[in-house]
C-alpha atoms as a PDB file:
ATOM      1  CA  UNK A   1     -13.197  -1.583  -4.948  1.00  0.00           C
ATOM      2  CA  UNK A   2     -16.112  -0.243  -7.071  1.00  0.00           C
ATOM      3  CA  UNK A   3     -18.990  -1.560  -4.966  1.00  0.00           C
ATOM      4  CA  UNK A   4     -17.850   0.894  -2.085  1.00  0.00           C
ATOM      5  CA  UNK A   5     -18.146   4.670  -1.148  1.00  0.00           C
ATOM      6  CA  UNK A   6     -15.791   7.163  -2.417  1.00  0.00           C
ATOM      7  CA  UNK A   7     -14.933   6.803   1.977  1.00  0.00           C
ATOM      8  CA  UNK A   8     -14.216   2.837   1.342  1.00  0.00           C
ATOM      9  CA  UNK A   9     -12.547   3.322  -1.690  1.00  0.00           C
ATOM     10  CA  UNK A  10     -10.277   5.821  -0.175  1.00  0.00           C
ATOM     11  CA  UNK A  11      -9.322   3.845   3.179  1.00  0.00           C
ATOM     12  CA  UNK A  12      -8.551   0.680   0.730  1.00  0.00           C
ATOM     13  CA  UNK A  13      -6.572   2.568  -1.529  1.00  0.00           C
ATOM     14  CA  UNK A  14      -4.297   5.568   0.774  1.00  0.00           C
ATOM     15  CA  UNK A  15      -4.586   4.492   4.084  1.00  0.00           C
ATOM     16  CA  UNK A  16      -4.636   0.697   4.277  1.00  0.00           C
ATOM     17  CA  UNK A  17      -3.865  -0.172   0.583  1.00  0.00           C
ATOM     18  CA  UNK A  18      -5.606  -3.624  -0.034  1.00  0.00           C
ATOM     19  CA  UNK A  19      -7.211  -2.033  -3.493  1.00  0.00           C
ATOM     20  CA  UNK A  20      -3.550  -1.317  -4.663  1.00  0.00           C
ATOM     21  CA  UNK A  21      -2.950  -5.542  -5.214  1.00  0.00           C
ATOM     22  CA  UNK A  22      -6.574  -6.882  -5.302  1.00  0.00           C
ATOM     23  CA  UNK A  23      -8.376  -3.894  -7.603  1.00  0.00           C
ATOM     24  CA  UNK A  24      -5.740  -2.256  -9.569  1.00  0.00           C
ATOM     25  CA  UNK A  25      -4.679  -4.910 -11.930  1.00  0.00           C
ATOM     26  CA  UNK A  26      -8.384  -5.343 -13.355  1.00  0.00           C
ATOM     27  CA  UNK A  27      -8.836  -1.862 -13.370  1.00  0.00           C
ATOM     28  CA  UNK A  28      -5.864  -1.558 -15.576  1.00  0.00           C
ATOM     29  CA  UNK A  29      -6.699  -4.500 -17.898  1.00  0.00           C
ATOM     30  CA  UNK A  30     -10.152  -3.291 -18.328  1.00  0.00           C
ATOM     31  CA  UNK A  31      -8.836   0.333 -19.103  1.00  0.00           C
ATOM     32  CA  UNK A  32     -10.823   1.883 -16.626  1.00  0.00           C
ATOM     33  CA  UNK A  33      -7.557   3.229 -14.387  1.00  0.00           C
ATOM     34  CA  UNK A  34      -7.011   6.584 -13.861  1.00  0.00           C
ATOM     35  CA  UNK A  35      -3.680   8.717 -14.212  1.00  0.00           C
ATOM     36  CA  UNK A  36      -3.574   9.612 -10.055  1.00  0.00           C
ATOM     37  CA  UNK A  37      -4.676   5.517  -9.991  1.00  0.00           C
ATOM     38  CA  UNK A  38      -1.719   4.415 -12.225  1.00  0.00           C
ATOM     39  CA  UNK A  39       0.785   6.592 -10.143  1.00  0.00           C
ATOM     40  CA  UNK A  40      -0.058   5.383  -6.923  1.00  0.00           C
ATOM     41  CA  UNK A  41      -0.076   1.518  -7.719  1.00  0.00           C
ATOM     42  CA  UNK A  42       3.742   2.674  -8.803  1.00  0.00           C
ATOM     43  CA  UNK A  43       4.538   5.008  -5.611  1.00  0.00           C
ATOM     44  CA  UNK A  44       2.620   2.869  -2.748  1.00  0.00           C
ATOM     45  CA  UNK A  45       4.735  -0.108  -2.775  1.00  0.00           C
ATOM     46  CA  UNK A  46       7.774   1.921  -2.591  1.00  0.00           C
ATOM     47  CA  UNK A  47       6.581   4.259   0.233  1.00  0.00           C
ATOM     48  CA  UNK A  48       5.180   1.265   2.223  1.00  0.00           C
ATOM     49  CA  UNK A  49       8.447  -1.241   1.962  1.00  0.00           C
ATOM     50  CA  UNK A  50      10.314   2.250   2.890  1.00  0.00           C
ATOM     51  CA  UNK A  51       8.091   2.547   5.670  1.00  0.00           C
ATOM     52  CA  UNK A  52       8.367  -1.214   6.527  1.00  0.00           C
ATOM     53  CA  UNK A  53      12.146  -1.080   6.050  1.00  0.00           C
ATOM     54  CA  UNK A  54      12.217   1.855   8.688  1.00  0.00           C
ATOM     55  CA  UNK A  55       9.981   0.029  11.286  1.00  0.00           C
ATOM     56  CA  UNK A  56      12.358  -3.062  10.757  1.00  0.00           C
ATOM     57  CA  UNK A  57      15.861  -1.533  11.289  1.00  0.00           C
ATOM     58  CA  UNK A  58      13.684   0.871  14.301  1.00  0.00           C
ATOM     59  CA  UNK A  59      13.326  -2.207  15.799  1.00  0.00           C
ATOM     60  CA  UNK A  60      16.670  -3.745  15.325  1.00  0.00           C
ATOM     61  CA  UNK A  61      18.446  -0.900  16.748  1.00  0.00           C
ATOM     62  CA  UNK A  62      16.402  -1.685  20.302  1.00  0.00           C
ATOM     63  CA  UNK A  63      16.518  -5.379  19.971  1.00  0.00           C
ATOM     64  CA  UNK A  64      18.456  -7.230  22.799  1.00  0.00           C
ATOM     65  CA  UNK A  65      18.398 -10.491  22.811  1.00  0.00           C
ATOM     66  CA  UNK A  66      17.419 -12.912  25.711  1.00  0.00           C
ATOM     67  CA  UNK A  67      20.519 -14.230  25.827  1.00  0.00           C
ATOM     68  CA  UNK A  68      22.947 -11.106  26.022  1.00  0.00           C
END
């Protein structure tokens, strides 16, 4: 996460949140998180398995199956 632009580091955090699992955890143990950091490696999995919960029943709802 560090060896990209505030841009990069914004994208892999907010928008597509790669950072969140593969940076976070070091940045933690190494003390160098920040507060807004810390509260979004707490809210993002939340917001994205709500959002992922959403698509899933979406989806569900106009399923019909093949067979009937």
């Amino acid at each position: 996460m560090i060896v990209y632009d505030k841009v990069g580091q914004a994208v892999g955090s907010y928008l597509i949140p790669m950072f969140v699992i593969t940076s976070f955890p070091s940045l933690f143990a190494l003390g160098k998180m920040t507060g807004t950091q810390m509260i979004w490696g707490v809210l993002a999995p939340v917001i994205f398995i709500a959002i992922s919960r959403f698509a899933w029943t979406r989806g569900i709802r106009n399923y019909s199956s093949a067979s009937g």
